[in-house]
N, C-alpha and C. Protein backbone atom coordinates (compact mmCIF):
# COMPACT_ATOMS: atom_id res chain seq x y z
N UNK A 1 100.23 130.39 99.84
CA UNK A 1 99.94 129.14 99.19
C UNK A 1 99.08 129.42 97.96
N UNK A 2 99.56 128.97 96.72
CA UNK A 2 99.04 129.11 95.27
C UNK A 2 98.28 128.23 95.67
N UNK A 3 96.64 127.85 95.23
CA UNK A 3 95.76 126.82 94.62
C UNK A 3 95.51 126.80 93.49
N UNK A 4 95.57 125.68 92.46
CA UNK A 4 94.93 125.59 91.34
C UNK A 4 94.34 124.32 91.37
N UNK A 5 92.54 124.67 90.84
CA UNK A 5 91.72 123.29 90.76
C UNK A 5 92.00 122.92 89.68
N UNK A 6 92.23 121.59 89.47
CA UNK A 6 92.48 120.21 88.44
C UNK A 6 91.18 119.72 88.26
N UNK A 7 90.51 119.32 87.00
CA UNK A 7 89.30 118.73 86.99
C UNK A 7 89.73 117.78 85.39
N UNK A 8 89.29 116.51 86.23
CA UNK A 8 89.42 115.44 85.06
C UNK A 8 87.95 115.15 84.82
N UNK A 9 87.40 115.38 83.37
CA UNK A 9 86.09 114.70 83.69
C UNK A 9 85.35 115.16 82.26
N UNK A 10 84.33 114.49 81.92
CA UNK A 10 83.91 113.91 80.90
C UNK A 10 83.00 112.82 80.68
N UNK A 11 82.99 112.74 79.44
CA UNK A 11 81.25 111.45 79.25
C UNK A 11 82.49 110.90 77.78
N UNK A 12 82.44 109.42 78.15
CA UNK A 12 83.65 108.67 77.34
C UNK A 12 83.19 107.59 77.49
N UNK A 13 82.67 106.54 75.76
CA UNK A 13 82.15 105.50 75.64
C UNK A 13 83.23 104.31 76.04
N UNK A 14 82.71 103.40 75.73
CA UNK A 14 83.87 102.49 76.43
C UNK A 14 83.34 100.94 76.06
N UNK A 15 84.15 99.80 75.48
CA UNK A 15 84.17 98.55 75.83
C UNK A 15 84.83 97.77 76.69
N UNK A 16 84.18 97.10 77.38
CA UNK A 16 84.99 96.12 78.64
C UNK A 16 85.51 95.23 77.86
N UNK A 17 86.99 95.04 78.13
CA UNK A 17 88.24 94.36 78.14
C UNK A 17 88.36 93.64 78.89
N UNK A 18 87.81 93.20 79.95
CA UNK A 18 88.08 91.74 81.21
C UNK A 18 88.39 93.05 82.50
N UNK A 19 88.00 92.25 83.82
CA UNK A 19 87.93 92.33 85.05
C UNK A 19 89.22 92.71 85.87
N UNK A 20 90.58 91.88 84.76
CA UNK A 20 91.50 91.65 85.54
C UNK A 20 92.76 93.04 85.18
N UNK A 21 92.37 93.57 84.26
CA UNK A 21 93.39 94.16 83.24
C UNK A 21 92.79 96.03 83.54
N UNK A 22 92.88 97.06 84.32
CA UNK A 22 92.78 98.38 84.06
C UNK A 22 93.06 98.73 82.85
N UNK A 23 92.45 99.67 81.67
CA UNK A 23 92.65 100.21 80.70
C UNK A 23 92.36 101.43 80.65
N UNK A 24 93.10 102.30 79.91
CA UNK A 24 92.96 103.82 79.99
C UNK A 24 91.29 104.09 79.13
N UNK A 25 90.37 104.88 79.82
CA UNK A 25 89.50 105.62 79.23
C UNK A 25 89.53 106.37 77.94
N UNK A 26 90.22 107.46 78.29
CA UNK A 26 91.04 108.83 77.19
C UNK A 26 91.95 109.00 77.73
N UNK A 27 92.40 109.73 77.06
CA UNK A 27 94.04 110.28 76.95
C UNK A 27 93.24 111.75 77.61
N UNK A 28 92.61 112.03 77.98
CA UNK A 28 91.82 113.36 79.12
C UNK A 28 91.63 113.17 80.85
N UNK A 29 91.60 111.86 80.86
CA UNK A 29 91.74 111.59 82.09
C UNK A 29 92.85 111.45 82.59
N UNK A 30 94.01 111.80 82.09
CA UNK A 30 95.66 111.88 82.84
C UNK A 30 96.09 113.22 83.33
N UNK A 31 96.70 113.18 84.17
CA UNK A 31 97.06 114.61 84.54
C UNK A 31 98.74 113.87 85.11
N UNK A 32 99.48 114.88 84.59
CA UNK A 32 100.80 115.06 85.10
C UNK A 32 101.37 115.78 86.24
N UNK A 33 101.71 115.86 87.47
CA UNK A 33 101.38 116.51 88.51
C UNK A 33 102.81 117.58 88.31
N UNK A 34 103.30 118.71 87.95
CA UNK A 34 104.53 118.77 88.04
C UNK A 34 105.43 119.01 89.06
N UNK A 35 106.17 119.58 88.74
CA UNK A 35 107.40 118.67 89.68
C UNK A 35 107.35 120.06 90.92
N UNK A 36 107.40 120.15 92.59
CA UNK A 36 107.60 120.87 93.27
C UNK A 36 106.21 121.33 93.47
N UNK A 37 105.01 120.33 93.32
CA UNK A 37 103.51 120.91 93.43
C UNK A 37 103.35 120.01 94.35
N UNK A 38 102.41 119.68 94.77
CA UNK A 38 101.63 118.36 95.54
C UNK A 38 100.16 119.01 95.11
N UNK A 39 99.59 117.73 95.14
CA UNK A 39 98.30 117.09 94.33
C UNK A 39 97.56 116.59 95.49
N UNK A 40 96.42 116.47 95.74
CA UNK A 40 95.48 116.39 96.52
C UNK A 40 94.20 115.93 95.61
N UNK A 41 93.73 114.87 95.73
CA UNK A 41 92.23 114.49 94.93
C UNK A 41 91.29 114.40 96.37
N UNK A 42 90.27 115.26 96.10
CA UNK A 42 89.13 116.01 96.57
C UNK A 42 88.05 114.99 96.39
N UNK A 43 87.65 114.90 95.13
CA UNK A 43 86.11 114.06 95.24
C UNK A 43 86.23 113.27 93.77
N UNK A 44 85.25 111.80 93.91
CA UNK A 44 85.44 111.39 92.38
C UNK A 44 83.85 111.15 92.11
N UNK A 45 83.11 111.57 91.48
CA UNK A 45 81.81 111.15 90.59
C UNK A 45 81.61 110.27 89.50
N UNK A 46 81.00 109.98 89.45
CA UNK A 46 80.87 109.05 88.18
C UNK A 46 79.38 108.23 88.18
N UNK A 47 78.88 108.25 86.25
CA UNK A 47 77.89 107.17 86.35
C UNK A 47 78.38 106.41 85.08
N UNK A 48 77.41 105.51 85.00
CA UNK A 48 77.55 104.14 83.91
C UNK A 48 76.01 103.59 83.62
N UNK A 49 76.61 103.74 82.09
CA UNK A 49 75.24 103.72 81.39
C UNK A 49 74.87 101.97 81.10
N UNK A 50 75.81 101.30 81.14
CA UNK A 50 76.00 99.94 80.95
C UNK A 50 75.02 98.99 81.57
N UNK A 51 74.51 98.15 81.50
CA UNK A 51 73.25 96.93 82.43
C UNK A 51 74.46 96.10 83.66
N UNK A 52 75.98 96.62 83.39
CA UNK A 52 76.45 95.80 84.31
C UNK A 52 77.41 97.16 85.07
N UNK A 53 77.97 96.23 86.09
CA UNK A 53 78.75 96.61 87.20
C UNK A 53 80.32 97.26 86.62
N UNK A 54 80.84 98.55 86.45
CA UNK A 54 82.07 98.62 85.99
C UNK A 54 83.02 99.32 86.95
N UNK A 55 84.18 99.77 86.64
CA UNK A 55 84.82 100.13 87.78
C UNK A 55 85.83 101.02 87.62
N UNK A 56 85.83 102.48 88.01
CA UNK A 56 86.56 102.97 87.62
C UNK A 56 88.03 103.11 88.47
N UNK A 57 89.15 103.17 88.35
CA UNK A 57 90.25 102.69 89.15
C UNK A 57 91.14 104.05 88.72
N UNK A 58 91.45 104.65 90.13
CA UNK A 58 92.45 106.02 89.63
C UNK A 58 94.12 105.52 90.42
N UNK A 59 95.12 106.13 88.78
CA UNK A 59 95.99 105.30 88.81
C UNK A 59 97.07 106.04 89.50
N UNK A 60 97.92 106.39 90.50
CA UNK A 60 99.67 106.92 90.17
C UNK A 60 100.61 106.15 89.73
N UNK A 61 101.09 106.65 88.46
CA UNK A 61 102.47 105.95 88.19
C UNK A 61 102.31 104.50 87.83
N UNK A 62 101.00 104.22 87.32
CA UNK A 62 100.53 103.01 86.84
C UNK A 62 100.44 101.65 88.38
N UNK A 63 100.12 102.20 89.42
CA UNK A 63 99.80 101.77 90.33
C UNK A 63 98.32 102.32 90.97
N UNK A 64 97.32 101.07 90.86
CA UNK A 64 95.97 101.70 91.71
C UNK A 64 96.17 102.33 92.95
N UNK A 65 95.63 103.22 93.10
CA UNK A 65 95.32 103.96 94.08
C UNK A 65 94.03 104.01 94.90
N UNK A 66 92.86 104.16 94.06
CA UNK A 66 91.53 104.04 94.50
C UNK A 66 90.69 103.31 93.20
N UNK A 67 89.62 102.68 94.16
CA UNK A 67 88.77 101.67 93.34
C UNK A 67 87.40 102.53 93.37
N UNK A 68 86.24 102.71 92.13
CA UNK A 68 85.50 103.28 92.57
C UNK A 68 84.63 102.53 91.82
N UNK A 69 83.63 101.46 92.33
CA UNK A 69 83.24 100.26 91.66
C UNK A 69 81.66 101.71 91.04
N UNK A 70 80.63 101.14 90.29
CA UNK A 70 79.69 102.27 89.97
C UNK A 70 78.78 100.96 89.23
N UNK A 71 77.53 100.58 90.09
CA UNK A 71 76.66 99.69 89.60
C UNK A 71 75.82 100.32 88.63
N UNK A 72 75.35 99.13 87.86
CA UNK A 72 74.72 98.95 86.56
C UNK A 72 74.00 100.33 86.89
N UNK A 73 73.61 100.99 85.51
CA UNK A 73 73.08 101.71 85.55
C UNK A 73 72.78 103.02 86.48
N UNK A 74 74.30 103.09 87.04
CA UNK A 74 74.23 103.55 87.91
C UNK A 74 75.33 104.89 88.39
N UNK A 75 75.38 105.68 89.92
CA UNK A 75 76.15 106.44 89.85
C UNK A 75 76.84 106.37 90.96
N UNK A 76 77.58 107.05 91.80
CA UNK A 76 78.31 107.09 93.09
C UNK A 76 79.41 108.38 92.92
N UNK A 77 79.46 109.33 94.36
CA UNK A 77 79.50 110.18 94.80
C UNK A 77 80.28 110.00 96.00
N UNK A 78 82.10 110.29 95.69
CA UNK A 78 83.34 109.89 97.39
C UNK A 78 83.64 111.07 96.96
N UNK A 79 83.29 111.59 98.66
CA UNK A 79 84.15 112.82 98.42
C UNK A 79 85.52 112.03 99.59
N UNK A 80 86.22 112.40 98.97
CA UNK A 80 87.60 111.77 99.59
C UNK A 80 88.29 113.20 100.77
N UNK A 81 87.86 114.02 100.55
CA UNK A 81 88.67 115.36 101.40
C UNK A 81 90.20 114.75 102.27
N UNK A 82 90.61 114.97 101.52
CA UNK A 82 92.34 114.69 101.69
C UNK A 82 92.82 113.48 102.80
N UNK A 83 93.23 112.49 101.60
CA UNK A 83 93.60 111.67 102.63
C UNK A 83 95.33 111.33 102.32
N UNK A 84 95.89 111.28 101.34
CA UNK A 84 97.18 111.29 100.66
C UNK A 84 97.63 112.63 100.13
N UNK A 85 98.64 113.14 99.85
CA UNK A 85 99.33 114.22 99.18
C UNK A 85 100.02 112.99 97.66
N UNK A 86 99.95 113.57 96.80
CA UNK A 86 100.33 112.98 95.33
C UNK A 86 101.73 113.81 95.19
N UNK A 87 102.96 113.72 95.25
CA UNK A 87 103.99 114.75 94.91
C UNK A 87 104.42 114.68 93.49
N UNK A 88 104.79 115.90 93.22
CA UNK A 88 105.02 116.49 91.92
C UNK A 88 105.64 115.55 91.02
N UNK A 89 106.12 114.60 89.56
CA UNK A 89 106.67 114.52 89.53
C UNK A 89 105.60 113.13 88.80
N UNK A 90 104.54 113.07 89.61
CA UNK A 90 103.73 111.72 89.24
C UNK A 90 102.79 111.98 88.31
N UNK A 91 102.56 110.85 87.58
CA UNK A 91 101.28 111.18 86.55
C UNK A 91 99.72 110.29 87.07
N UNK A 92 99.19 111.08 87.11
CA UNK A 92 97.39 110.03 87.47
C UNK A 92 97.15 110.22 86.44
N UNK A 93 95.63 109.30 86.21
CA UNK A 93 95.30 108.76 85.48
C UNK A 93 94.18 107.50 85.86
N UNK A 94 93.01 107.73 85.30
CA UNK A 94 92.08 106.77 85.46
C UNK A 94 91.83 105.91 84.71
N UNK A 95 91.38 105.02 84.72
CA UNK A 95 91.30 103.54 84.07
C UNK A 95 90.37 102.91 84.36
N UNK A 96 89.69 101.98 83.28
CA UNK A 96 88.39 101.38 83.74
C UNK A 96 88.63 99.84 83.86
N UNK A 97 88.13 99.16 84.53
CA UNK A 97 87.38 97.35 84.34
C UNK A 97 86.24 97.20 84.12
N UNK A 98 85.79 96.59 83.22
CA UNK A 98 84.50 95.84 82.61
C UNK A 98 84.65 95.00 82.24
N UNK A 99 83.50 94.09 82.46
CA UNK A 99 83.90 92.68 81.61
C UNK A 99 83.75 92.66 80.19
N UNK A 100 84.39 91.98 79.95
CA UNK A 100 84.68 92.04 78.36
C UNK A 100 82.98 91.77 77.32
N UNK A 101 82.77 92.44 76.96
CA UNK A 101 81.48 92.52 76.06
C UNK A 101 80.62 93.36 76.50
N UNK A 102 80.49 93.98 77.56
CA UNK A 102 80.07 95.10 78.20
C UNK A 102 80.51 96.19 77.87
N UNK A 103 79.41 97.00 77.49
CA UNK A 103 79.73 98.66 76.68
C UNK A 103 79.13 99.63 77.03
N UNK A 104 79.03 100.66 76.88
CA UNK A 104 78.49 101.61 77.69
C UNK A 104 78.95 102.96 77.65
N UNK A 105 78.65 103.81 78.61
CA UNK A 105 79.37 105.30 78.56
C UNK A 105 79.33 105.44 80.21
N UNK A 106 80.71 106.28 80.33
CA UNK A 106 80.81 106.05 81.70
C UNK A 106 81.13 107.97 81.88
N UNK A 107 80.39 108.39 82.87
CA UNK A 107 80.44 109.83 82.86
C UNK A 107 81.59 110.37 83.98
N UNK A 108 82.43 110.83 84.40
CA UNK A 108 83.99 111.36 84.89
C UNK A 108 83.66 112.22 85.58
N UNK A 109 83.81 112.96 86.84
CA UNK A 109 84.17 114.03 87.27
C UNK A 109 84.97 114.06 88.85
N UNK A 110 86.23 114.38 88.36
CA UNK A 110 86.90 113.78 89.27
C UNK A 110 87.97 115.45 90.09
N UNK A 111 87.29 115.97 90.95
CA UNK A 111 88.23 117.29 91.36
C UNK A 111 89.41 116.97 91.72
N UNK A 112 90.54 117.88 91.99
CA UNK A 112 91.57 117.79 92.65
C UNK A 112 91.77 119.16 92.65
N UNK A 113 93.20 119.62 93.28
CA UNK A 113 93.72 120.72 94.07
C UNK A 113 95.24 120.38 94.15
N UNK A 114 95.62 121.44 93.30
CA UNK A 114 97.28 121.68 93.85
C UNK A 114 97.87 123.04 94.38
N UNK A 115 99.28 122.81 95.19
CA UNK A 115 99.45 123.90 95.40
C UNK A 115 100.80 123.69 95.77
């Protein structure tokens, strides 16, 4: 069994767009899984520099997958240790909610594992 660690992650400013609507961060937080691999996400980190509540949402195939809400000023730490297999073929991708006028910098570190 090949392993290779995947790491999405980064410090990426950001304006909130509304509550209801996921929007892409960067174009750094996508990963393409390819095809005949399986994907495994390990742990997600994150803080937010913002006075409010934002939320970071990791996507497959433009479908949520996991919600990882991260209060004001604040940080949070899931280690997820394998609960889904992601198969080859899919693209993730994280995405944020904020309410709209809310700005901030939201810090990324999100492991994974393929093989």
């Amino acid at each position: 069994m090949i392993l290779k660690n995947i790491f999405l992650q980064g410090i990426f400013p950001f304006d909130g767009a509304g509550l209801e609507k996921a929007v892409p961060i960067h174009s750094q937080l996508s990963h393409f899984v390819p095809d005949g691999v399986i994907n495994q996400t390990l742990y997600f980190r994150g803080g937010n520099s913002s006075p409010e509540l934002i939320t970071v949402v990791l996507m497959r195939d433009g479908v949520p997958m996991r919600y990882f809400p991260i209060a004001a000023k604040g940080d949070v730490h899931v280690p997820l240790r394998v609960v889904e297999d992601i198969d080859g073929g899919s693209l993730i991708e994280l995405r944020l909610l904020a309410d709209t006028g809310v700005s901030g910098s939201v810090v990324i570190d999100m492991g994974m594992v393929e093989h």
